[in-house]
C-alpha atoms as a PDB file:
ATOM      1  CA  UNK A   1       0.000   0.000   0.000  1.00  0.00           C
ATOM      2  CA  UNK A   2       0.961   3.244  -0.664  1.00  0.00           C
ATOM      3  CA  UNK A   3      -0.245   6.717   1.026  1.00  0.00           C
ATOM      4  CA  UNK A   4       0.257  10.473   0.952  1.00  0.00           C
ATOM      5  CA  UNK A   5       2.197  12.154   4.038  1.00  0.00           C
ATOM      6  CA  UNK A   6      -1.697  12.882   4.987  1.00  0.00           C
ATOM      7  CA  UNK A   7      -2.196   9.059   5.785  1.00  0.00           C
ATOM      8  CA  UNK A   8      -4.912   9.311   2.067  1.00  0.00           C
ATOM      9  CA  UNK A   9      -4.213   6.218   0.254  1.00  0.00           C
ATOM     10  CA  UNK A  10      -2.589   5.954  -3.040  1.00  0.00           C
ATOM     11  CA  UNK A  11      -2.539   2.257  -4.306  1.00  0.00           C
ATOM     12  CA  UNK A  12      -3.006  -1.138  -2.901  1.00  0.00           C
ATOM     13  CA  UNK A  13      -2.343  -4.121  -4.468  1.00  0.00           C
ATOM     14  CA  UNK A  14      -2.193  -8.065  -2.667  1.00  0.00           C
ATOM     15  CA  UNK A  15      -0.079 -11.004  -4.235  1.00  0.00           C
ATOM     16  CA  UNK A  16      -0.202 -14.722  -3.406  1.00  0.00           C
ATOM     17  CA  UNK A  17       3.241 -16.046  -1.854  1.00  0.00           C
ATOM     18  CA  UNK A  18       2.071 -19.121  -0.562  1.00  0.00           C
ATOM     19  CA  UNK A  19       4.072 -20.645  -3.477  1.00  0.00           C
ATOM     20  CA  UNK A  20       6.937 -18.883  -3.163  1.00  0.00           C
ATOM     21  CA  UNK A  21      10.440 -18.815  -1.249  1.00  0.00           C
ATOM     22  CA  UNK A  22      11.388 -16.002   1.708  1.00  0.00           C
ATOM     23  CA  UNK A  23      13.873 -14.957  -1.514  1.00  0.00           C
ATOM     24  CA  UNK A  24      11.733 -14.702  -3.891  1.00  0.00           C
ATOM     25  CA  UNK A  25       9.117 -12.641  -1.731  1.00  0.00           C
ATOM     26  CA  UNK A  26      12.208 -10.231  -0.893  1.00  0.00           C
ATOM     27  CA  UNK A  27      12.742  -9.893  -4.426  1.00  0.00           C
ATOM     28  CA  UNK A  28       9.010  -9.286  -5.424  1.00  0.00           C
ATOM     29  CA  UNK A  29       9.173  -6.095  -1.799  1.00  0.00           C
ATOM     30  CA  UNK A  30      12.443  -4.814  -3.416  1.00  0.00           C
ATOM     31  CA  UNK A  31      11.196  -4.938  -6.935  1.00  0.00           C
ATOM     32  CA  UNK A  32       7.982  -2.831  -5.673  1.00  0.00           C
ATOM     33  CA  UNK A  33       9.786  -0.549  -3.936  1.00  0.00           C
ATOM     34  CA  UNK A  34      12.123   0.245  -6.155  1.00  0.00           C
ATOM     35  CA  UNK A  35       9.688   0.873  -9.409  1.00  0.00           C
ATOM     36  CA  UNK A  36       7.310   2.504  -7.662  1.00  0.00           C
ATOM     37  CA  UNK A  37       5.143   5.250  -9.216  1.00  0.00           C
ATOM     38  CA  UNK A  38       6.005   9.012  -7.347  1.00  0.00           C
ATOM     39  CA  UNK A  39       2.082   9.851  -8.007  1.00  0.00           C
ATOM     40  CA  UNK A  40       3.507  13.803  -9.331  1.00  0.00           C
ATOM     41  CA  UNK A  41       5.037  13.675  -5.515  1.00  0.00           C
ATOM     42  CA  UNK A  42       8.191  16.280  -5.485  1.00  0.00           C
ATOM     43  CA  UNK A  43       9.996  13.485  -2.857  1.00  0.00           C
ATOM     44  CA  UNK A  44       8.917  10.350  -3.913  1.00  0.00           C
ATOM     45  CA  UNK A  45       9.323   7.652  -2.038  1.00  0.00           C
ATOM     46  CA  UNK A  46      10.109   8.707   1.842  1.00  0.00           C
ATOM     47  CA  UNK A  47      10.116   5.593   3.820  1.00  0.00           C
ATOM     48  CA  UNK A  48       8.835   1.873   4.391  1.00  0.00           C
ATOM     49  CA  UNK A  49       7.128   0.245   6.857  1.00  0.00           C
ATOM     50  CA  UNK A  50       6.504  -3.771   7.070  1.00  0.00           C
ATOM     51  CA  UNK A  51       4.416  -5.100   9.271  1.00  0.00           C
ATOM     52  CA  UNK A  52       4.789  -8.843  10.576  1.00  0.00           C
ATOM     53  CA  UNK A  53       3.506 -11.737  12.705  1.00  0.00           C
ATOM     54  CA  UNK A  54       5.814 -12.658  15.529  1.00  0.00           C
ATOM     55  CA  UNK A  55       8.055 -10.720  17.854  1.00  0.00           C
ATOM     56  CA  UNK A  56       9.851  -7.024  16.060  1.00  0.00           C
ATOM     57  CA  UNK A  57      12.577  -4.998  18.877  1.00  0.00           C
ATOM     58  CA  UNK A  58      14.462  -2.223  18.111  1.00  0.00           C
ATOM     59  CA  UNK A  59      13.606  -2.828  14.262  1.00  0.00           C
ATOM     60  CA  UNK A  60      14.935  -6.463  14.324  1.00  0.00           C
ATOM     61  CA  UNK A  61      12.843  -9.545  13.501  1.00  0.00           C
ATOM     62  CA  UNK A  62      13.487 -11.600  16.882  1.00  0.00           C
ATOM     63  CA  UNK A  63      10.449 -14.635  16.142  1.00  0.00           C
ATOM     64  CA  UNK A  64       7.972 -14.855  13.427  1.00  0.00           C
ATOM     65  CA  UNK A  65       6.710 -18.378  11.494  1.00  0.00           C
ATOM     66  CA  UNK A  66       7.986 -17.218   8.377  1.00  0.00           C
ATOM     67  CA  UNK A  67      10.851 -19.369   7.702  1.00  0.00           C
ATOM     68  CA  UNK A  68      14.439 -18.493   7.524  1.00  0.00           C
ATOM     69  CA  UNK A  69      13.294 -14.684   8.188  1.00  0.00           C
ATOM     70  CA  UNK A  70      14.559 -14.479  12.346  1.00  0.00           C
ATOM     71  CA  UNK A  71      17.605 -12.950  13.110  1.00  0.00           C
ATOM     72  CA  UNK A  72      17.808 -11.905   9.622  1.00  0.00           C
ATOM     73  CA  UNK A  73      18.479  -8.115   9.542  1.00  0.00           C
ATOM     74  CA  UNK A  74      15.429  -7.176   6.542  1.00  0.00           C
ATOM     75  CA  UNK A  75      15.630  -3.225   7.966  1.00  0.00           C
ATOM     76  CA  UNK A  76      18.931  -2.929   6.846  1.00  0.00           C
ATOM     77  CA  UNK A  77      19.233  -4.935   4.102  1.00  0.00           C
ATOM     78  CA  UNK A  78      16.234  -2.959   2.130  1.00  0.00           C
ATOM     79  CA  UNK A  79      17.528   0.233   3.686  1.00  0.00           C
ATOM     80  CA  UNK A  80      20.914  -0.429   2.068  1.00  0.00           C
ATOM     81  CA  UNK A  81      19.247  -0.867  -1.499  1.00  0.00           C
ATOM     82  CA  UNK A  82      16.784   1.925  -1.298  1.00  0.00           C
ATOM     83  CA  UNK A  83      18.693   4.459   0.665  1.00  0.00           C
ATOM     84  CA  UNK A  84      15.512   5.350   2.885  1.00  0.00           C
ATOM     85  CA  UNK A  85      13.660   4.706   6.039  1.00  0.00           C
ATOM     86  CA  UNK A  86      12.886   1.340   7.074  1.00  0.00           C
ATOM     87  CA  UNK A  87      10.280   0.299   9.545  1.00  0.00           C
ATOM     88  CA  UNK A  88      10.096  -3.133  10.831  1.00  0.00           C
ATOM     89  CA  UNK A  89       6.837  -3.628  13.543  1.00  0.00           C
ATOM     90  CA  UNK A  90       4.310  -6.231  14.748  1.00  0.00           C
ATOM     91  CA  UNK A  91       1.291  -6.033  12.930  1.00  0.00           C
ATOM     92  CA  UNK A  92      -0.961  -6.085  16.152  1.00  0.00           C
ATOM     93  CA  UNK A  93       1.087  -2.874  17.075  1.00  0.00           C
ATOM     94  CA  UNK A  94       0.836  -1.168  13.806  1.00  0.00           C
ATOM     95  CA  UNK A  95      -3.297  -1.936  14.066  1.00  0.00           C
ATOM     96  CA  UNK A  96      -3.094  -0.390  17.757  1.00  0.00           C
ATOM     97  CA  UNK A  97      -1.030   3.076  16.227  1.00  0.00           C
ATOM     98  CA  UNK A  98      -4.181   3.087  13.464  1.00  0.00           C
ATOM     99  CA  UNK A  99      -6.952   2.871  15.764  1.00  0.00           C
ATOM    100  CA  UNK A 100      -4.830   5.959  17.667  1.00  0.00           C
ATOM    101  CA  UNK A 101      -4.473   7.686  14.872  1.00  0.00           C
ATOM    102  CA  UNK A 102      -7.463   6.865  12.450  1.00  0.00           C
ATOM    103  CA  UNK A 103     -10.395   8.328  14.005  1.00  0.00           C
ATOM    104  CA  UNK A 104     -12.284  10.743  12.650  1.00  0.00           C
ATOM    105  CA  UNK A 105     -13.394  12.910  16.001  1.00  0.00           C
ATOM    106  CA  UNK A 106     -12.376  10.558  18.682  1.00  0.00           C
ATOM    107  CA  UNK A 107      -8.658  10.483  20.233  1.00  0.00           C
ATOM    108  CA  UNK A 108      -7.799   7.853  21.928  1.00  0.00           C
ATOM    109  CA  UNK A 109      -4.246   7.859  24.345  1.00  0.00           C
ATOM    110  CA  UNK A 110      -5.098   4.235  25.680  1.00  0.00           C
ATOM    111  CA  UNK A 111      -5.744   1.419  23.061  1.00  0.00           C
ATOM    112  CA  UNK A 112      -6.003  -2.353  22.942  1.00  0.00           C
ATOM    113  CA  UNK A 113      -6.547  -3.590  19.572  1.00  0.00           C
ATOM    114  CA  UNK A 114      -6.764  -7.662  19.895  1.00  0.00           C
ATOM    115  CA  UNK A 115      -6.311  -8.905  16.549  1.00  0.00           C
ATOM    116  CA  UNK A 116      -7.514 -12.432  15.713  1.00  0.00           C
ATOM    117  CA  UNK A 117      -6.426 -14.400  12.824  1.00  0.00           C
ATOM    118  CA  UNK A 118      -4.871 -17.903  12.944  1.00  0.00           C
ATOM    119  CA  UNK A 119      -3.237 -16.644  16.142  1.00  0.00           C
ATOM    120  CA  UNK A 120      -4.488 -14.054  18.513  1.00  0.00           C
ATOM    121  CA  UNK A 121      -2.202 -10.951  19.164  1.00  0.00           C
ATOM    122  CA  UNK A 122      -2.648  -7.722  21.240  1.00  0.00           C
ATOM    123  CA  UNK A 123      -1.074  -3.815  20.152  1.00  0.00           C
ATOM    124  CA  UNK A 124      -1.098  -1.963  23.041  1.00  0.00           C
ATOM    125  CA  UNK A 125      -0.609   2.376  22.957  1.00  0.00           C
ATOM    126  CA  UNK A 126      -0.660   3.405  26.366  1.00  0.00           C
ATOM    127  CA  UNK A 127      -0.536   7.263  26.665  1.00  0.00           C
ATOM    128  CA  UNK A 128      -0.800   7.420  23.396  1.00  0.00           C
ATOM    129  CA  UNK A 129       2.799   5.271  22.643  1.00  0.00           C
ATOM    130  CA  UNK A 130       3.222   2.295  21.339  1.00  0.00           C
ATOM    131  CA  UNK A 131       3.863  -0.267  24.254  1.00  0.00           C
ATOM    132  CA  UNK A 132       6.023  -2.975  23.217  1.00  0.00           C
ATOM    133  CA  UNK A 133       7.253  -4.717  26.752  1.00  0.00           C
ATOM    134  CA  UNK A 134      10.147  -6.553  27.492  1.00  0.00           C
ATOM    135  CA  UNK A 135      12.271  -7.254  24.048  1.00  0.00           C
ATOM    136  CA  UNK A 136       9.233  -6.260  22.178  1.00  0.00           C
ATOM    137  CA  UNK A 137       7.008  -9.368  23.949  1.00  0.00           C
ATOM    138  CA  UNK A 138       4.220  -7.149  24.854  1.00  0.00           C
ATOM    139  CA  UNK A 139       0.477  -8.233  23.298  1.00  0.00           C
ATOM    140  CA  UNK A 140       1.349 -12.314  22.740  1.00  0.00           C
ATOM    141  CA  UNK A 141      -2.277 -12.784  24.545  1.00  0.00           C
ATOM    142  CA  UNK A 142      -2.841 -15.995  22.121  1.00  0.00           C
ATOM    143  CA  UNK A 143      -0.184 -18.322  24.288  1.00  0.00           C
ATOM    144  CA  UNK A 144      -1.810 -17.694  27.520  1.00  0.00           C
ATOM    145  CA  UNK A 145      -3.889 -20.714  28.751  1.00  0.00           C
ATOM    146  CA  UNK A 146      -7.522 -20.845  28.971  1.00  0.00           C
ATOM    147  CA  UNK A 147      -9.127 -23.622  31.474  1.00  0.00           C
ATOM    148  CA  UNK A 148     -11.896 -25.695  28.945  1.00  0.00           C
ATOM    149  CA  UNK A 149     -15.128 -24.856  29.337  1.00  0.00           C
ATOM    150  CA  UNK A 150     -16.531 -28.328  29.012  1.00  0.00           C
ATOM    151  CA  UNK A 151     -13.510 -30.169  29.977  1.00  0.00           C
ATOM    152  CA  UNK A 152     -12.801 -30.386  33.658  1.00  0.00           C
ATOM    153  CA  UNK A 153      -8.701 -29.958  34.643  1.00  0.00           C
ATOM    154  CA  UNK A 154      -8.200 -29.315  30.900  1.00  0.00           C
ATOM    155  CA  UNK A 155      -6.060 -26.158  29.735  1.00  0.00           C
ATOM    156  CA  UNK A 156      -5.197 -25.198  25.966  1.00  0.00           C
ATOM    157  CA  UNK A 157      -3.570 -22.135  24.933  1.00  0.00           C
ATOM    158  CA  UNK A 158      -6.072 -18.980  23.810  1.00  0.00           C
ATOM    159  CA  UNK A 159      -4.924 -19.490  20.571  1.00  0.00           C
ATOM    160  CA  UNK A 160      -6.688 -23.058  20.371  1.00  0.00           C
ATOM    161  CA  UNK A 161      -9.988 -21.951  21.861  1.00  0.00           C
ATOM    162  CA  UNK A 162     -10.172 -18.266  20.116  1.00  0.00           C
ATOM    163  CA  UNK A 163      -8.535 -17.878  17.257  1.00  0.00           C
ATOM    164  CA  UNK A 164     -10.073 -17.742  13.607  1.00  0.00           C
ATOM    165  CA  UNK A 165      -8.370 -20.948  12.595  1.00  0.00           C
ATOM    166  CA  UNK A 166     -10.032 -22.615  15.727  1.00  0.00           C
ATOM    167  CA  UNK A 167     -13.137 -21.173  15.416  1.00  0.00           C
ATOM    168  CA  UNK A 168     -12.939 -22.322  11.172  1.00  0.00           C
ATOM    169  CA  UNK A 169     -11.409 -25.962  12.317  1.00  0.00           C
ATOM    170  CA  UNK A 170     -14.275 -26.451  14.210  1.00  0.00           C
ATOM    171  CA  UNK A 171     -17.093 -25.639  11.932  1.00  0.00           C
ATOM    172  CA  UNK A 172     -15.865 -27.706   9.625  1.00  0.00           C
ATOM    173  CA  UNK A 173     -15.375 -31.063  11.745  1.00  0.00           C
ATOM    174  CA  UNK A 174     -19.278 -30.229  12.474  1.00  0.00           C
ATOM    175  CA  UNK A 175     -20.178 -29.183   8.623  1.00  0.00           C
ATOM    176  CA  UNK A 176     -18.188 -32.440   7.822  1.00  0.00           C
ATOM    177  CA  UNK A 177     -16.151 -30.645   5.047  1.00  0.00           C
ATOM    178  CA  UNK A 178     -12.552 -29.730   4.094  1.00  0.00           C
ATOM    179  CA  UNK A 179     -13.693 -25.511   2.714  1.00  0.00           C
ATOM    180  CA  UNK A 180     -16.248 -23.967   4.890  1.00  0.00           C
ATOM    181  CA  UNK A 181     -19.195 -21.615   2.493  1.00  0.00           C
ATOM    182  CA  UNK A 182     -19.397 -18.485   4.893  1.00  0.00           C
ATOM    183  CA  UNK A 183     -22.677 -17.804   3.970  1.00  0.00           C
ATOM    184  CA  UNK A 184     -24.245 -20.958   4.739  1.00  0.00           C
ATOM    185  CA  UNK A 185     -22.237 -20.564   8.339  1.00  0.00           C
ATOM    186  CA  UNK A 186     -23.588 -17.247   8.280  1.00  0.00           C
ATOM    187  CA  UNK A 187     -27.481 -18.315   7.346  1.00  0.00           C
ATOM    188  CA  UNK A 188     -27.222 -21.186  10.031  1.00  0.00           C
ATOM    189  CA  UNK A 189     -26.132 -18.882  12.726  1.00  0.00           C
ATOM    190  CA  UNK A 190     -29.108 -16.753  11.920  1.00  0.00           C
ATOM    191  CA  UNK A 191     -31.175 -19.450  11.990  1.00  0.00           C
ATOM    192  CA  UNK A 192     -29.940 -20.266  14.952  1.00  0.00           C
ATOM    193  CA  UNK A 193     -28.545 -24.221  13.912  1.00  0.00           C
ATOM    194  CA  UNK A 194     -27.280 -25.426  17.418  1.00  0.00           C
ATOM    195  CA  UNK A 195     -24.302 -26.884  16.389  1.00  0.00           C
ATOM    196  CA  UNK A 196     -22.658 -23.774  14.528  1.00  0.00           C
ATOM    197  CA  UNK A 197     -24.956 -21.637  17.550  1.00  0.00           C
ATOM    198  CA  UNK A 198     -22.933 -23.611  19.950  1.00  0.00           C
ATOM    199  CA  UNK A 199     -19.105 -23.222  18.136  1.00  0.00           C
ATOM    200  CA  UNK A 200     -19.762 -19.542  17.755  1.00  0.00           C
ATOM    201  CA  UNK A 201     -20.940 -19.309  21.326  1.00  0.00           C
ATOM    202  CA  UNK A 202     -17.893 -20.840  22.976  1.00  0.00           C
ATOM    203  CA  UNK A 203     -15.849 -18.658  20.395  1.00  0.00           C
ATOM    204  CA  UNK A 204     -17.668 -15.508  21.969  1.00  0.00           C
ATOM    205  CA  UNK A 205     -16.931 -17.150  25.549  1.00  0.00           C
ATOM    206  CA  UNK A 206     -13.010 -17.257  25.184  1.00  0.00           C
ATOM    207  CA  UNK A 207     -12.459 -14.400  23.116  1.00  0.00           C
ATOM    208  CA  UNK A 208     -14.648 -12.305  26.103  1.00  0.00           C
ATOM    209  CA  UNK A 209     -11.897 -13.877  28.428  1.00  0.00           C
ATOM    210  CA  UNK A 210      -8.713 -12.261  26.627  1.00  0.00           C
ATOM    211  CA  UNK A 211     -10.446  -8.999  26.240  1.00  0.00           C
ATOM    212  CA  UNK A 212     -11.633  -9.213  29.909  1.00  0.00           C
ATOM    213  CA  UNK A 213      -7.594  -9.858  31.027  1.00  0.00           C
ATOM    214  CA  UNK A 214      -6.550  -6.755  28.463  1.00  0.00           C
ATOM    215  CA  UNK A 215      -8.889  -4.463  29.677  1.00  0.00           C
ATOM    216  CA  UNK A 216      -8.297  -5.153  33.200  1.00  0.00           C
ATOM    217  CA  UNK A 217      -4.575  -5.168  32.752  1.00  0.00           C
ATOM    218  CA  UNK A 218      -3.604  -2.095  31.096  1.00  0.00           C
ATOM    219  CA  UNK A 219      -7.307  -0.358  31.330  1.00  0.00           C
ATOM    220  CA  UNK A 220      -7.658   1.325  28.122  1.00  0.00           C
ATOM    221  CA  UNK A 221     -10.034   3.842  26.596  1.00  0.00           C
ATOM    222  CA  UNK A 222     -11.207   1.587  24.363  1.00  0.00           C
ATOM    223  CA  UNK A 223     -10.847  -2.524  22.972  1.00  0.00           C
ATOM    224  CA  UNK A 224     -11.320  -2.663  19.277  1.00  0.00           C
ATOM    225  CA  UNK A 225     -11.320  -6.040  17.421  1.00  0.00           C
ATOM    226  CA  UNK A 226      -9.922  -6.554  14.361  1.00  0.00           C
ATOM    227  CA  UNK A 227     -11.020  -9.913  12.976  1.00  0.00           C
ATOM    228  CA  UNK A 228     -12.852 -11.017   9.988  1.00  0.00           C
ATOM    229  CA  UNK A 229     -15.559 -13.033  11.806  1.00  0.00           C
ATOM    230  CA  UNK A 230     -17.339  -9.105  13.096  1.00  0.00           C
ATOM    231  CA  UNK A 231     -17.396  -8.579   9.412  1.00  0.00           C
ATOM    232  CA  UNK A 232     -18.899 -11.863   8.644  1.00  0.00           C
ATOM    233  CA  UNK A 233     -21.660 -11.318  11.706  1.00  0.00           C
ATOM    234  CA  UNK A 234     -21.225  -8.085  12.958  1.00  0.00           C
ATOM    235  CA  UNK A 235     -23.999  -9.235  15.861  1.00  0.00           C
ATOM    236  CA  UNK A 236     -21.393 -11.085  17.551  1.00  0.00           C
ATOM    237  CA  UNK A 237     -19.875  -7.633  19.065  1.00  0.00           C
ATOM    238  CA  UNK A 238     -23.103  -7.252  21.322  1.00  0.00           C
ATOM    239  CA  UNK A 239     -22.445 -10.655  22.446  1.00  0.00           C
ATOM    240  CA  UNK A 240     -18.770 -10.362  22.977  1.00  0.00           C
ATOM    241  CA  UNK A 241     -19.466  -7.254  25.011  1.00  0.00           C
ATOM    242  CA  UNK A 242     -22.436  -8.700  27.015  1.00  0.00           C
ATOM    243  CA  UNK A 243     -20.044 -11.485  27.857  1.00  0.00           C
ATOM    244  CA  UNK A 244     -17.386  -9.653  28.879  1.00  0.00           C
ATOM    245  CA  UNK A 245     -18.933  -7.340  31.032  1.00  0.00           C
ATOM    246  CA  UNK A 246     -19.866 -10.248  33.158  1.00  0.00           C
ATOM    247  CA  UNK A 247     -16.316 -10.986  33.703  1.00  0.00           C
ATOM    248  CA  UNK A 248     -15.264  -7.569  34.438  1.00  0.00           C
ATOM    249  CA  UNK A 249     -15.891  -4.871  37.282  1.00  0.00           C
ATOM    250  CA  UNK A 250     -19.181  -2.953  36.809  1.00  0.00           C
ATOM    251  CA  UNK A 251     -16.845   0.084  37.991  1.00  0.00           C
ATOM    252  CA  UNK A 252     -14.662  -0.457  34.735  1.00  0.00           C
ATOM    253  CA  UNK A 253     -16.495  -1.367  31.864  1.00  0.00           C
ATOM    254  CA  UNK A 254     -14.227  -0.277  28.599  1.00  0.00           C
ATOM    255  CA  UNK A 255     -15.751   0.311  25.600  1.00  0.00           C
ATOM    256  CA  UNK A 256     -15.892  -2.762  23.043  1.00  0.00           C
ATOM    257  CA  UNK A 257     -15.995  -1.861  19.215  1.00  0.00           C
ATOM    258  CA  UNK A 258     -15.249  -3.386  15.518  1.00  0.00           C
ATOM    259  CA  UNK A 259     -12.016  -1.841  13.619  1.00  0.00           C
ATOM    260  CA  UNK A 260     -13.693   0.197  10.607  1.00  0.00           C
ATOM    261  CA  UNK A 261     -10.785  -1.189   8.471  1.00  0.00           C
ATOM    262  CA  UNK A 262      -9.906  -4.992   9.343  1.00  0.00           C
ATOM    263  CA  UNK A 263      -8.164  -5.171   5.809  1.00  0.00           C
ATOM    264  CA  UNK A 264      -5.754  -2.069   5.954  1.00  0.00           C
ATOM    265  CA  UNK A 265      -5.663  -0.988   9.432  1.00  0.00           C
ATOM    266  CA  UNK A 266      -1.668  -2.600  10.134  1.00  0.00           C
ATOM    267  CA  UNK A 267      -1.064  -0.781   6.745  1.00  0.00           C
ATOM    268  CA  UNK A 268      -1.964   2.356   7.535  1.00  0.00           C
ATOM    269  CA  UNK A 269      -0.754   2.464  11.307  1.00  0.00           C
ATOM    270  CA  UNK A 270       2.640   1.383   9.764  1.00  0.00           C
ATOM    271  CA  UNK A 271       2.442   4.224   7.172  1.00  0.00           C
ATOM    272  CA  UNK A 272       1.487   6.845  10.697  1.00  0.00           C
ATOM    273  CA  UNK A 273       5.041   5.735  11.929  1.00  0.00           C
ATOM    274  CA  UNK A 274       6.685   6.189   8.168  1.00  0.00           C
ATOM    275  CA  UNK A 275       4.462   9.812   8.288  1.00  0.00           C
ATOM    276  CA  UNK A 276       6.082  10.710  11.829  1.00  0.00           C
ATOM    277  CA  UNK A 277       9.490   9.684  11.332  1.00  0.00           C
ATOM    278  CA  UNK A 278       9.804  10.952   7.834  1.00  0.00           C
ATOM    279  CA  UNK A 279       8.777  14.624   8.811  1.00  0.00           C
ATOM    280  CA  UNK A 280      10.554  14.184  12.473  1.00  0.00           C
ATOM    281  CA  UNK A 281       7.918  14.675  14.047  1.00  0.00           C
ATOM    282  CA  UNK A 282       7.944  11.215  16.196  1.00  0.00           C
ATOM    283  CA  UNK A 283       7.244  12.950  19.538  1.00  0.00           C
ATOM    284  CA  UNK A 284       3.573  14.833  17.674  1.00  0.00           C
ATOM    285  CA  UNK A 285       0.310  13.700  17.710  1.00  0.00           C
ATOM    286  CA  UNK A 286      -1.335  13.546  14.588  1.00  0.00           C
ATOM    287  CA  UNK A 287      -4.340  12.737  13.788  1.00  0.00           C
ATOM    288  CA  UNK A 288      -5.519  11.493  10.421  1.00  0.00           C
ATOM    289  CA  UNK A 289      -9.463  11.481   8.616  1.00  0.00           C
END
C-alpha cells in the first residue's frame, strides 16, 4: 500500500506467496519498492514500513513463522538498497497506532486492539505510545492458557480456543467438510442451527476472556477487534461485550468496538510511523481522517 504524508491512500495491491520462497518474496518487496510510481510527488518515495507476525525490537525480527526470516536483519538490508527509512513492527502494534491515529473525532491515548487471525495478538498504545514490553514481547495474549469450558482440569492455549483458525477448524469437523461456504455458516447462525450456535458461542466465551484480562490489565479507553468473523456477523460484538462485562468490574467497563478497516488498518498504522518519522515529528500527535 501506498499513502500520501496525509495518511490518504494511493494504491493497494495483494499477491499470493504461498508458493513462493522467503527470496523470492524479498525480491518481489524490493522490486515494488524500487519501481514505484512518485504519483507527481516532489519526494517520492520517503520511507517503508513492514508489518509482521511474531516478535519485532528495536527494528529487528526476533520470532515470526515465516521461515528463515529471524535474526535476519530485513531493515537494513532494504535500507541499504533503497537508501531510505525502514520500519520493521508487529502487525498487532501497527493496528493499535491506526486505531490511535485513524479516528475521525475521537482520540484515543489508551488502546487495545486484539487482533484475531490464525493466532491471537494484542497492540497496546498506552498514553498514546506504542507499548512494546520486554524485548518487544508485549500483546502475545494468544499463548496464555484458557481452562476448557466443558472439559474439567483441561487447559489449551487462547490461541486453540479463540482464534479464527479454531473457530474455522471447528465448523468444519461439524459441517463435515474440508472448505467452509461463509454464507451458509452465516445463514445457520441466523437461523440459529445449534451446532454452529454452539461453536460460535464458545468462540464468543473465550475471546470475552482475553479482552476481559486486556482491559483489566492495562485499562484502556477503548478494545477494538480486528477480525474477519465481526465482518462476517457483525452481531457477535453485542455478544462479545455482554459477555465480557460479566467478567469484568461494573466500575470499569471499557468500551468494546469493531475496527472500521480490518483489511488495511496494520497498513496504515505502519504508514502513521513512516508519516512521523519521515517529517521528524515522532514525539507529535497527529491525527488522520
Amino acid at each position: 500500500m501506498y499513502s500520501r504524508l496525509n495518511g490518504k491512500i494511493l494504491h493497494f495491491q495483494s499477491f499470493k506467496t504461498s508458493d513462493m520462497t522467503l527470496t523470492d518474496v524479498i525480491d518481489l518487496i524490493e522490486d515494488q519498492l524500487r519501481n514505484v510510481d512518485d504519483y507527481g510527488t516532489i519526494h517520492g518515495l520517503m520511507g517503508v514500513a513492514i508489518a509482521l507476525d511474531g516478535i519485532i525490537y528495536e527494528n529487528k525480527i526476533l520470532k515470526t513463522p515465516i521461515k528463515g526470516l529471524t535474526h535476519f536483519d530485513l531493515a537494513k538490508y532494504l535500507r541499504d538498497k533503497l537508501r531510505i527509512p525502514v520500519v520493521l513492527e508487529k502487525k498487532a502494534n501497527l493496528t493499535a497506532v491506526f486505531e490511535r491515529d485513524f479516528h475521525d473525532n475521537e482520540i484515543f491515548d489508551n488502546v487495545v486492539s486484539v487482533v484475531v487471525r490464525d493466532q491471537i495478538h494484542a497492540g497496546i498504545v498506552a498514553d498514546s505510545r506504542l507499548y512494546s514490553g520486554h524485548e518487544g514481547e508485549a500483546g502475545e495474549v494468544g499463548t496464555a492458557l484458557l481452562e476448557d469450558r466443558h472439559v474439567e482440569d483441561h487447559l489449551a492455549s487462547v490461541n486453540d480456543y479463540a482464534s479464527e483458525k479454531a473457530l474455522w477448524a471447528r465448523l468444519k469437523a461439524i459441517k463435515h467438510v474440508d472448505r467452509l461456504d461463509l454464507t451458509t455458516v452465516k445463514h445457520d447462525y441466523i437461523n440459529h442451527d445449534p451446532e454452529v450456535t454452539k461453536v460460535f458461542d464458545d468462540f464468543v466465551y473465550y475471546l470475552s476472556k482475553v479482552i476481559a484480562n486486556v482491559s483489566t490489565a492495562f485499562a484502556p479507553d477503548v478494545v477494538v477487534l480486528n477480525t474477519t468473523v465481526l465482518e462476517i456477523l457483525p452481531q457477535l460484538l453485542t455478544n462479545v461485550r455482554e459477555s465480557t462485562a460479566k467478567l469484568t468490574s461494573p466500575s470499569r467497563q471499557v468500551p468494546i468496538i469493531a475496527t472500521k478497516n480490518v483489511q488495511s488498518a496494520a497498513l496504515l498504522g505502519g504508514a502513521s510511523v513512516i508519516i512521523h518519522q519521515a517529517l521528524g515529528l515522532e514525539s507529535l500527535k497527529m491525527q488522520f481522517s
